[in-house]
N, C-alpha and C. Protein backbone atom coordinates (compact mmCIF):
# COMPACT_ATOMS: atom_id res chain seq x y z
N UNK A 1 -27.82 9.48 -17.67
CA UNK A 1 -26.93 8.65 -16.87
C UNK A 1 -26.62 9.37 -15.57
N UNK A 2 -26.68 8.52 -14.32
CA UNK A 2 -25.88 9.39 -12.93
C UNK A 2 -24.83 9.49 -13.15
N UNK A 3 -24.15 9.97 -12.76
CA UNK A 3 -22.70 10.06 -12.92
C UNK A 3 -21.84 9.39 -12.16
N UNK A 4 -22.55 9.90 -10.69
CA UNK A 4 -22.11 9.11 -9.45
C UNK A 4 -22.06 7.98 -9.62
N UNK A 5 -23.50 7.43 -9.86
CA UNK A 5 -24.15 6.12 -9.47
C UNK A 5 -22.75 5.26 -10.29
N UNK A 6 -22.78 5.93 -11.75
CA UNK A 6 -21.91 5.03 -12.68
C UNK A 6 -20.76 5.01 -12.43
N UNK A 7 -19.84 5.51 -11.59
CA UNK A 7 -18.82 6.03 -10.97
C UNK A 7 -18.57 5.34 -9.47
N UNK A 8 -19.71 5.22 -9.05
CA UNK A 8 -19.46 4.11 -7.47
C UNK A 8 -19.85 3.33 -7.42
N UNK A 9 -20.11 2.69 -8.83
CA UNK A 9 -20.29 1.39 -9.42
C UNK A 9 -18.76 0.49 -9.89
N UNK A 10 -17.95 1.12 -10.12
CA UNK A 10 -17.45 1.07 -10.95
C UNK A 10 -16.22 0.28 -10.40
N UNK A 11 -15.70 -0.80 -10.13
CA UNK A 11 -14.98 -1.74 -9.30
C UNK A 11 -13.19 -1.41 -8.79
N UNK A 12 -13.13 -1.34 -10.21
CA UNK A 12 -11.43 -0.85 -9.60
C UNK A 12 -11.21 0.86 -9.17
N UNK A 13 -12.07 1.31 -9.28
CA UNK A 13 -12.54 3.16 -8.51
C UNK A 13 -12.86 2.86 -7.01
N UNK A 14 -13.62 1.69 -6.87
CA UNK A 14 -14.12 1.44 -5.38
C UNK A 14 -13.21 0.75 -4.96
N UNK A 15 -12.24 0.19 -5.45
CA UNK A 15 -11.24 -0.82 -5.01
C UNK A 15 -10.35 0.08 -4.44
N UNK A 16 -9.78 1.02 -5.11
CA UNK A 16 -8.82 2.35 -4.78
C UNK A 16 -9.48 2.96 -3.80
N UNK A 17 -10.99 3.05 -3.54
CA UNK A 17 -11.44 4.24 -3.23
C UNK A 17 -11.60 5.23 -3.31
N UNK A 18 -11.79 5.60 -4.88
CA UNK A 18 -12.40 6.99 -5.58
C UNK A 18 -13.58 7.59 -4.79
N UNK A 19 -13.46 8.81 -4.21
CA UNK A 19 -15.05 9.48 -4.29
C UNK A 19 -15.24 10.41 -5.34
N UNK A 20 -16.12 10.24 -6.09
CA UNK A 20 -16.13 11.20 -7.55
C UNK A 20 -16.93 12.49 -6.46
N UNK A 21 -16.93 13.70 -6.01
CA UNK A 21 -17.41 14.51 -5.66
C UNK A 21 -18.22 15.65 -5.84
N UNK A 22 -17.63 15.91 -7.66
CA UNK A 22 -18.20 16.59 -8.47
C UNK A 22 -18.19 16.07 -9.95
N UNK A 23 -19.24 17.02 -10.64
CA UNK A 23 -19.15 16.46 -11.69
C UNK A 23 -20.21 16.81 -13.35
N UNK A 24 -19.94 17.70 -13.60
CA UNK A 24 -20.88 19.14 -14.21
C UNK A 24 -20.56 19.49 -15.03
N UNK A 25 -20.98 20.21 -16.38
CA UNK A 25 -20.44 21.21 -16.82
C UNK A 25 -19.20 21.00 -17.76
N UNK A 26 -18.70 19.25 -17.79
CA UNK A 26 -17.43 19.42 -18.31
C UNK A 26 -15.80 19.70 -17.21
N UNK A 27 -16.25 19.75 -16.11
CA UNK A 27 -15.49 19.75 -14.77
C UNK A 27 -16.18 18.70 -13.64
N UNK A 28 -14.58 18.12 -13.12
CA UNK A 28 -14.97 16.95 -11.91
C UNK A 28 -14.07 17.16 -10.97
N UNK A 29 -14.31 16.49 -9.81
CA UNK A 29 -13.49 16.92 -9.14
C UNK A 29 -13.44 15.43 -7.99
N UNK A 30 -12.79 14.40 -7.44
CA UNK A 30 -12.69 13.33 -6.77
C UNK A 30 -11.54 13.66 -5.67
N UNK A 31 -11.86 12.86 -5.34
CA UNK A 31 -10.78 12.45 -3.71
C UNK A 31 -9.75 10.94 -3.53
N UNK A 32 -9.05 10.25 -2.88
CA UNK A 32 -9.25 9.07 -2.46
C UNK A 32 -7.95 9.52 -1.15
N UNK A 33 -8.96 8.81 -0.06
CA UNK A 33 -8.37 8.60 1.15
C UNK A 33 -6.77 7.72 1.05
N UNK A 34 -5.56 8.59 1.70
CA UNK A 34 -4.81 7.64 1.80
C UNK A 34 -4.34 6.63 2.38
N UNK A 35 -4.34 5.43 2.39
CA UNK A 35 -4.08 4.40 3.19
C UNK A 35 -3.27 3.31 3.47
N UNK A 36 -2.69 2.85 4.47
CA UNK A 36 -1.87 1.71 4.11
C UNK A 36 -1.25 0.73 3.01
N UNK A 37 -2.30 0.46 2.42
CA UNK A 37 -2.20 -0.61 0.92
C UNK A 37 -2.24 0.18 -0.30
N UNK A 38 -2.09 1.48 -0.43
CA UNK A 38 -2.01 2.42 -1.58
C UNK A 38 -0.77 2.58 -1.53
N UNK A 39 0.32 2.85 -0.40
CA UNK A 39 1.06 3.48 -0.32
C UNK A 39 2.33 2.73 -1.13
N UNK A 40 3.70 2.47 -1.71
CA UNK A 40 4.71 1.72 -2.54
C UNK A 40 5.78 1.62 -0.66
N UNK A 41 5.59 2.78 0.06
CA UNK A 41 6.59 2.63 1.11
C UNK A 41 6.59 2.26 2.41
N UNK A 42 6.83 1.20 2.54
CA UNK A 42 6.38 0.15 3.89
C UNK A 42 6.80 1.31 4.97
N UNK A 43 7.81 2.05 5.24
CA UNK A 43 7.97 3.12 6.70
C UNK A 43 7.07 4.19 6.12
N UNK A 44 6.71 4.86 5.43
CA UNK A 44 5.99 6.22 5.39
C UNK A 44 5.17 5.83 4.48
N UNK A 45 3.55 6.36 4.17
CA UNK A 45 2.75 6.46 3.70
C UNK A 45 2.80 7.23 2.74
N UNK A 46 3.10 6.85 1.44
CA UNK A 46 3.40 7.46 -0.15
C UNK A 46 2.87 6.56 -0.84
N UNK A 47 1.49 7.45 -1.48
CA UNK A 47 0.73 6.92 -2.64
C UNK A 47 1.85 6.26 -3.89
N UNK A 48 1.21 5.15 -4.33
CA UNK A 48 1.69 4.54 -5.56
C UNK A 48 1.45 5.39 -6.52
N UNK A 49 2.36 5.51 -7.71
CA UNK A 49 1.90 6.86 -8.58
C UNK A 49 0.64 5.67 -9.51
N UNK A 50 0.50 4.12 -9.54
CA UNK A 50 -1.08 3.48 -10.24
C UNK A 50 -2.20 4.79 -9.37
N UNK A 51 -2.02 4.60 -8.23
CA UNK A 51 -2.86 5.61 -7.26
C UNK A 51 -3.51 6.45 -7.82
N UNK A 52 -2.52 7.76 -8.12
CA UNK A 52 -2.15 9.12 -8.75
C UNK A 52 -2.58 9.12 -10.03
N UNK A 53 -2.90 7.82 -10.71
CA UNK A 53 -2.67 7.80 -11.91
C UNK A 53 -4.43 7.34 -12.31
N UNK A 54 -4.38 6.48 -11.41
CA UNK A 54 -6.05 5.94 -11.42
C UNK A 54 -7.06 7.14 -10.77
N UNK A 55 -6.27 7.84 -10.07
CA UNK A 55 -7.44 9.16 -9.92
C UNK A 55 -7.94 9.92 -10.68
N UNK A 56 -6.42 10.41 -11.53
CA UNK A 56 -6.49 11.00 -12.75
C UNK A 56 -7.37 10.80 -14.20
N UNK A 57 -7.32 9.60 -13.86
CA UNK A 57 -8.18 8.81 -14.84
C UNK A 57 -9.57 8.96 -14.44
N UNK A 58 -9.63 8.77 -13.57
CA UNK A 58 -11.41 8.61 -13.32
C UNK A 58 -11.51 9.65 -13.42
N UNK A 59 -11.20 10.54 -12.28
CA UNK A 59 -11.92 12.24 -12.54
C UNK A 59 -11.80 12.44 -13.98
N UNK A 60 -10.83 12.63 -14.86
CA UNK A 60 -10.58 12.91 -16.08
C UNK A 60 -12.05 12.65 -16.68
N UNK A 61 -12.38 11.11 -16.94
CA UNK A 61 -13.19 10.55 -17.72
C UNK A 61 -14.63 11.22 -16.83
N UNK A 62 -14.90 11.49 -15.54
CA UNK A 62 -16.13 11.65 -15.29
C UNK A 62 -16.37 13.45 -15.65
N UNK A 63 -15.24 14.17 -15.74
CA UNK A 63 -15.29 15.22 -16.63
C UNK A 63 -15.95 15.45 -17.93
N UNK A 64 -15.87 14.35 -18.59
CA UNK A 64 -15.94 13.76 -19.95
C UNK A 64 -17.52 13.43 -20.37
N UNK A 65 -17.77 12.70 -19.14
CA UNK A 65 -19.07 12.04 -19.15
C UNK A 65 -19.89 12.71 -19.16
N UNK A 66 -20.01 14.30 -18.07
CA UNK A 66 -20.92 14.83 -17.50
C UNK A 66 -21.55 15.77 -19.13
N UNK A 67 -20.15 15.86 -19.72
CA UNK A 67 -20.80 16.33 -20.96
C UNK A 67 -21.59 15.33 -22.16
N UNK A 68 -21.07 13.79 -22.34
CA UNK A 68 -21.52 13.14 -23.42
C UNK A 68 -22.56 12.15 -22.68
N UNK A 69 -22.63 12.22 -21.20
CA UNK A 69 -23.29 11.40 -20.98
C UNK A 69 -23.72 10.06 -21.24
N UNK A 70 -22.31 9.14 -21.26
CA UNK A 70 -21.89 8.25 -21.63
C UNK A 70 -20.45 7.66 -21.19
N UNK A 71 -20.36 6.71 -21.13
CA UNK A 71 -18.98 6.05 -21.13
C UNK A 71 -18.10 6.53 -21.82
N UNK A 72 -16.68 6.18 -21.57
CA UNK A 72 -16.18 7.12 -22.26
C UNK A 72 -14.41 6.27 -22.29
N UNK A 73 -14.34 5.65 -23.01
CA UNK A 73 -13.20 4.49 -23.07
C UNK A 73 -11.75 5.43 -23.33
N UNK A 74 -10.89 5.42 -22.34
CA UNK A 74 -9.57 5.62 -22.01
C UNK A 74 -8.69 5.53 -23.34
N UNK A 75 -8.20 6.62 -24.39
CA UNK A 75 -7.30 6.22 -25.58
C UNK A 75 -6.18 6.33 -24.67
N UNK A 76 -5.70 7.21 -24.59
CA UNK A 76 -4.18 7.70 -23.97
C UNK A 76 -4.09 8.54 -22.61
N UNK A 77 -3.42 8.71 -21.92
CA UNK A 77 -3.22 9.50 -20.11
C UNK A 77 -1.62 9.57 -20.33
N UNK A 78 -1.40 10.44 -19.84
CA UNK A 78 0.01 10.84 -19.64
C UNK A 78 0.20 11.72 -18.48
N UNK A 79 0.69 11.64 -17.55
CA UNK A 79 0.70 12.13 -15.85
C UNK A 79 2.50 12.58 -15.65
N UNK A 80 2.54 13.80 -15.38
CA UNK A 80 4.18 14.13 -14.59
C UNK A 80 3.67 13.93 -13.27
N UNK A 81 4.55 13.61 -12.47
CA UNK A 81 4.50 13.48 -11.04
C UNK A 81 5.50 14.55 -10.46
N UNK A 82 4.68 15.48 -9.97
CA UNK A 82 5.37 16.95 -9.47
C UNK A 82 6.48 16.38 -7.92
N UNK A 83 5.37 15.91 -7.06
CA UNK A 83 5.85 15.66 -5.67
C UNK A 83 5.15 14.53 -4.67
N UNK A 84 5.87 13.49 -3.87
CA UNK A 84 5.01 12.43 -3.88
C UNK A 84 3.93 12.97 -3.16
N UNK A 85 2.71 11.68 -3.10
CA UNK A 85 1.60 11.92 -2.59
C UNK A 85 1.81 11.15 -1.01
N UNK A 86 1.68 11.99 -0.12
CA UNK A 86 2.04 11.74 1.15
C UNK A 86 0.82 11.77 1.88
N UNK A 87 -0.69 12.17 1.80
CA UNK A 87 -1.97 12.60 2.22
C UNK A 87 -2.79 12.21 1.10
N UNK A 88 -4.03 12.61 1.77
CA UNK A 88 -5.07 12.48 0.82
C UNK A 88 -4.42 12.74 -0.34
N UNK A 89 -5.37 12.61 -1.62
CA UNK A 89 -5.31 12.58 -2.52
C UNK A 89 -6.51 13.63 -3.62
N UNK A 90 -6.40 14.65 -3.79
CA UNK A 90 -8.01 15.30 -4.38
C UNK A 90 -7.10 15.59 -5.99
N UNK A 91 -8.42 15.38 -6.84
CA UNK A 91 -7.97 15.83 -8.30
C UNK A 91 -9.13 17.09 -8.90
N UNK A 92 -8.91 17.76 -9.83
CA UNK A 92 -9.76 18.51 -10.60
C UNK A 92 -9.51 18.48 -12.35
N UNK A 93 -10.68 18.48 -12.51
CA UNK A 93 -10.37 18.08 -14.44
C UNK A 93 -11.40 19.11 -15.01
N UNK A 94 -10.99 19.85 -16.06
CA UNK A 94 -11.61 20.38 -17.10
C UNK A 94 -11.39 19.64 -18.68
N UNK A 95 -12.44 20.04 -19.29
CA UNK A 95 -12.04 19.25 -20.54
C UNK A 95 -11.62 20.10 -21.49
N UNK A 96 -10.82 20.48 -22.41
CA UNK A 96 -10.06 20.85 -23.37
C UNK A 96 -10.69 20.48 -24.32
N UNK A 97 -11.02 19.85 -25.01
CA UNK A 97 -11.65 19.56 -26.40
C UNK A 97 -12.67 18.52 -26.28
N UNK A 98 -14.09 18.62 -26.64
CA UNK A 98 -14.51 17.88 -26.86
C UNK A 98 -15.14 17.54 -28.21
N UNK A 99 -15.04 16.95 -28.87
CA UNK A 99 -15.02 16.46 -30.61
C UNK A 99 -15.85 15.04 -30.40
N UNK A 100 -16.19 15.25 -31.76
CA UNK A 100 -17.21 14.08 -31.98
C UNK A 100 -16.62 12.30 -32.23
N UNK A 101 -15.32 12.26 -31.89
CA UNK A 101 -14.66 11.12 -31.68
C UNK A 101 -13.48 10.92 -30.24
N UNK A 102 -13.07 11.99 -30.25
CA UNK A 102 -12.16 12.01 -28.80
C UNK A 102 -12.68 13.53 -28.15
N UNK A 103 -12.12 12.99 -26.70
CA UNK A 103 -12.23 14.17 -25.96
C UNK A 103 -11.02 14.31 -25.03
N UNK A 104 -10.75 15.66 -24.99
CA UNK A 104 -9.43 15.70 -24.23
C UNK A 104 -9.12 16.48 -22.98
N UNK A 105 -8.85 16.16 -21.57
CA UNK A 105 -9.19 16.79 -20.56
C UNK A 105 -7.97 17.22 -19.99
N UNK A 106 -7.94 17.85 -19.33
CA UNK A 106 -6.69 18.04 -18.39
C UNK A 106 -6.89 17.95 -17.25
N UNK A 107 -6.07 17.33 -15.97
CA UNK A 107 -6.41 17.02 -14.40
C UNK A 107 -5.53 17.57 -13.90
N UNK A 108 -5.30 18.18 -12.59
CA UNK A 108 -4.50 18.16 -11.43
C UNK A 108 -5.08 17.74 -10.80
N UNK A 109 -3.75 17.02 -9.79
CA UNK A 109 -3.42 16.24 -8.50
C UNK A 109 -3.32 16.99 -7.58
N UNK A 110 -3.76 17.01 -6.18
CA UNK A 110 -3.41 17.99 -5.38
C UNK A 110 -3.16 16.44 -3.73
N UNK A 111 -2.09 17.27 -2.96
CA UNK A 111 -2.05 16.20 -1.54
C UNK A 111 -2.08 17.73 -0.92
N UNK A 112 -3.23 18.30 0.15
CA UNK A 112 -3.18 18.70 0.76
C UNK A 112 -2.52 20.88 0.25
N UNK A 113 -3.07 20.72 -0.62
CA UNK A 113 -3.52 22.20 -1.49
C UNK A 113 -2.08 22.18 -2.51
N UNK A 114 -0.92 21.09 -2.09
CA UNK A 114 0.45 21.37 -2.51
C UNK A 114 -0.22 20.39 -4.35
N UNK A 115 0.25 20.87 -5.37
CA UNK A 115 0.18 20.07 -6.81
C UNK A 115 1.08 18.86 -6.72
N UNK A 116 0.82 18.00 -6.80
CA UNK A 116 1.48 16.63 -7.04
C UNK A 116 1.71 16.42 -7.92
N UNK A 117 0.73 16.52 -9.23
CA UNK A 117 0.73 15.55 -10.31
C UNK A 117 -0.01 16.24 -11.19
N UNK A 118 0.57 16.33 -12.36
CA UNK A 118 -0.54 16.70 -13.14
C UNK A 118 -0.23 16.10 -14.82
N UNK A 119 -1.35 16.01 -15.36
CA UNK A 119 -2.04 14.66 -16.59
C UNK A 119 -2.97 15.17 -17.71
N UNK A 120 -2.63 14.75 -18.41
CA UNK A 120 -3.36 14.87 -20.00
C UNK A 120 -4.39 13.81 -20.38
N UNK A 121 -5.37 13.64 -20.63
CA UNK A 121 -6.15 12.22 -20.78
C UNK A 121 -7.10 12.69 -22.71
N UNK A 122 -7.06 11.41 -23.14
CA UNK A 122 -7.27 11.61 -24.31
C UNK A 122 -8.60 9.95 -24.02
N UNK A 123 -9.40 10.42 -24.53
CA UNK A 123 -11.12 9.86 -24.62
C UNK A 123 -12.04 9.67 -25.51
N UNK A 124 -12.20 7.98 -25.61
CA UNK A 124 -13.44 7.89 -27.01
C UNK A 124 -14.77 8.65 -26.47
N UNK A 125 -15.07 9.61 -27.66
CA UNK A 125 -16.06 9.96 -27.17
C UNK A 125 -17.03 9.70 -27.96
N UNK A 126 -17.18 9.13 -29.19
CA UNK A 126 -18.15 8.81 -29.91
C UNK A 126 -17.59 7.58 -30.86
């Protein structure tokens, strides 16, 4: 499977504007530009934490993938939100467990090297 390909395929990732960037090894790493219609605050530009949350998710799961090489259906995500997202948006995920029915990753959020957010994601993996 590409990873990419399956990844910038993938409608509500392109809708947000995910760039999956990396993606190897059991580690990923994505972006999404921040923009007007992401943001919850009509005077200042602050990511929606769906945003924060849908990044988390994808990178998470393409973490996931690069090892089972496969889809990889969303059980549970759980995200603290450190500090809002005011800039870009970049995430990084390693995976924590991977088992022959779930897999479990961990992500940080980053806006501009400062931690935003950081998330637990739990994954069918077989």
């Amino acid at each position: 499977m590409d990873i990419e390909e399956f990844f910038e395929t993938m409608p509500f990732a392109d809708l947000v504007g995910i760039e999956l960037t990396e993606a190897a090894d059991g580690h990923a790493e994505g972006r999404v530009e921040m923009r007007e219609e992401l943001s919850w605050n009509a005077d200042r530009l602050m990511a929606h934490g769906g945003v924060t949350f849908t990044l988390a998710d994808t990178v998470g799961g393409a973490a996931l993938v690069s090892l089972v090489d496969r889809p990889v259906p969303t059980i549970d995500m759980r995200i603290d939100y450190l500090s809002a997202g005011t800039g870009d948006l970049t995430a990084e995920a390693d995976v924590v467990r991977l088992g022959g029915d779930v897999g479990v990753v961990d992500v940080a959020v980053y806006v501009d090297g400062e931690h935003t957010a950081e998330a637990r994601g739990v994954y069918k993996t077989g």
